[in-house]
N, C-alpha and C. Protein backbone atom coordinates (compact mmCIF):
# COMPACT_ATOMS: atom_id res chain seq x y z
N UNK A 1 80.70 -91.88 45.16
CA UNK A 1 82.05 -92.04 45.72
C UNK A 1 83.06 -91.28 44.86
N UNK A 2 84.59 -90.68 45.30
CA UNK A 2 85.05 -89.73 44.81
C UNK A 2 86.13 -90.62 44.46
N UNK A 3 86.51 -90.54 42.89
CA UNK A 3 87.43 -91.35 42.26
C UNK A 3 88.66 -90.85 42.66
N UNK A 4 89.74 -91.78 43.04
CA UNK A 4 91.21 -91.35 43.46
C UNK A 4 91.70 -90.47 41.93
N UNK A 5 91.61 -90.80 40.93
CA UNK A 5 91.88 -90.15 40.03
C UNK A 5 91.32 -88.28 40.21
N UNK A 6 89.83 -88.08 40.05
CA UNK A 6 89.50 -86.97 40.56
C UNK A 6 89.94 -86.43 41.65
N UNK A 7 90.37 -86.89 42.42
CA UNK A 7 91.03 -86.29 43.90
C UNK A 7 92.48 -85.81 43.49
N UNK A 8 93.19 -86.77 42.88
CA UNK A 8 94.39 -86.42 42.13
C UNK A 8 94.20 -85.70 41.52
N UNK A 9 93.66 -85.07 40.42
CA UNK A 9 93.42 -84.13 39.80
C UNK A 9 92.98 -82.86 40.50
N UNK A 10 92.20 -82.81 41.40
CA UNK A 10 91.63 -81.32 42.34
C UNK A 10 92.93 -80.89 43.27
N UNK A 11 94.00 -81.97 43.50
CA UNK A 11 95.45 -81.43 44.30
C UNK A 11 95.90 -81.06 43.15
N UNK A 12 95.87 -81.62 42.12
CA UNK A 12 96.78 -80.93 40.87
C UNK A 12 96.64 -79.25 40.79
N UNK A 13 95.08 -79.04 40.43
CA UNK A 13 94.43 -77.87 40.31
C UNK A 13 94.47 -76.78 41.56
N UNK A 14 94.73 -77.30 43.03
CA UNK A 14 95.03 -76.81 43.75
C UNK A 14 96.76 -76.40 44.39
N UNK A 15 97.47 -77.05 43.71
CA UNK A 15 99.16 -76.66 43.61
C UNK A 15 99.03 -75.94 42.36
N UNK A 16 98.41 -75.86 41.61
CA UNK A 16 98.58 -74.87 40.36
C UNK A 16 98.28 -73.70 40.91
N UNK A 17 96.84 -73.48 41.65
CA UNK A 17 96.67 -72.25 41.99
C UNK A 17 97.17 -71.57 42.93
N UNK A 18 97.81 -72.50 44.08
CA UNK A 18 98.58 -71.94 44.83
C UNK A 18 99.64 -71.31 44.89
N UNK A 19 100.46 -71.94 43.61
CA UNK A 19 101.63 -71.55 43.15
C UNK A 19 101.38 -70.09 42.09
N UNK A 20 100.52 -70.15 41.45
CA UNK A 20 99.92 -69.09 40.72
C UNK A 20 99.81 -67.91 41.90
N UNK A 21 99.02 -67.92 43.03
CA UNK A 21 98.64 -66.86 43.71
C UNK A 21 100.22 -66.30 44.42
N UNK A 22 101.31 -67.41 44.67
CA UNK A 22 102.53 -66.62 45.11
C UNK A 22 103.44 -66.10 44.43
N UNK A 23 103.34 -66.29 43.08
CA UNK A 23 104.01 -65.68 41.69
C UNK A 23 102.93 -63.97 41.88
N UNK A 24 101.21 -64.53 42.01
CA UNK A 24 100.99 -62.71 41.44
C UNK A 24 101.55 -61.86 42.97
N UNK A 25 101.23 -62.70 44.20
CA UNK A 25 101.33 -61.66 45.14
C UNK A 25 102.37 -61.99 46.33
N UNK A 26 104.00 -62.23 45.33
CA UNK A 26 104.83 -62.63 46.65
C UNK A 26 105.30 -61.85 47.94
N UNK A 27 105.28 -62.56 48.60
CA UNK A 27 105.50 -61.79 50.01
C UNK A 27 104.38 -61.88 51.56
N UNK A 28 102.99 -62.24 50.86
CA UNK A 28 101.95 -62.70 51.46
C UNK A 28 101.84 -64.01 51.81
N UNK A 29 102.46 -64.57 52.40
CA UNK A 29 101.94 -65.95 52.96
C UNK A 29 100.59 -66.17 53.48
């Protein structure tokens, strides 16, 4: 079973990278 904590953490890691990929390549949605 997938700990709410780990789930919280993989959205963490996934707004990091998202935000990372529109800093290297803005303009691409």
């Amino acid at each position: 079973m997938i700990r709410p904590q780990t789930l919280r953490t993989s959205l963490n890691c996934l707004h990091y990278y998202f935000r990372k990929s529109e800093k290297e390549s803005p303009g691409q949605s």
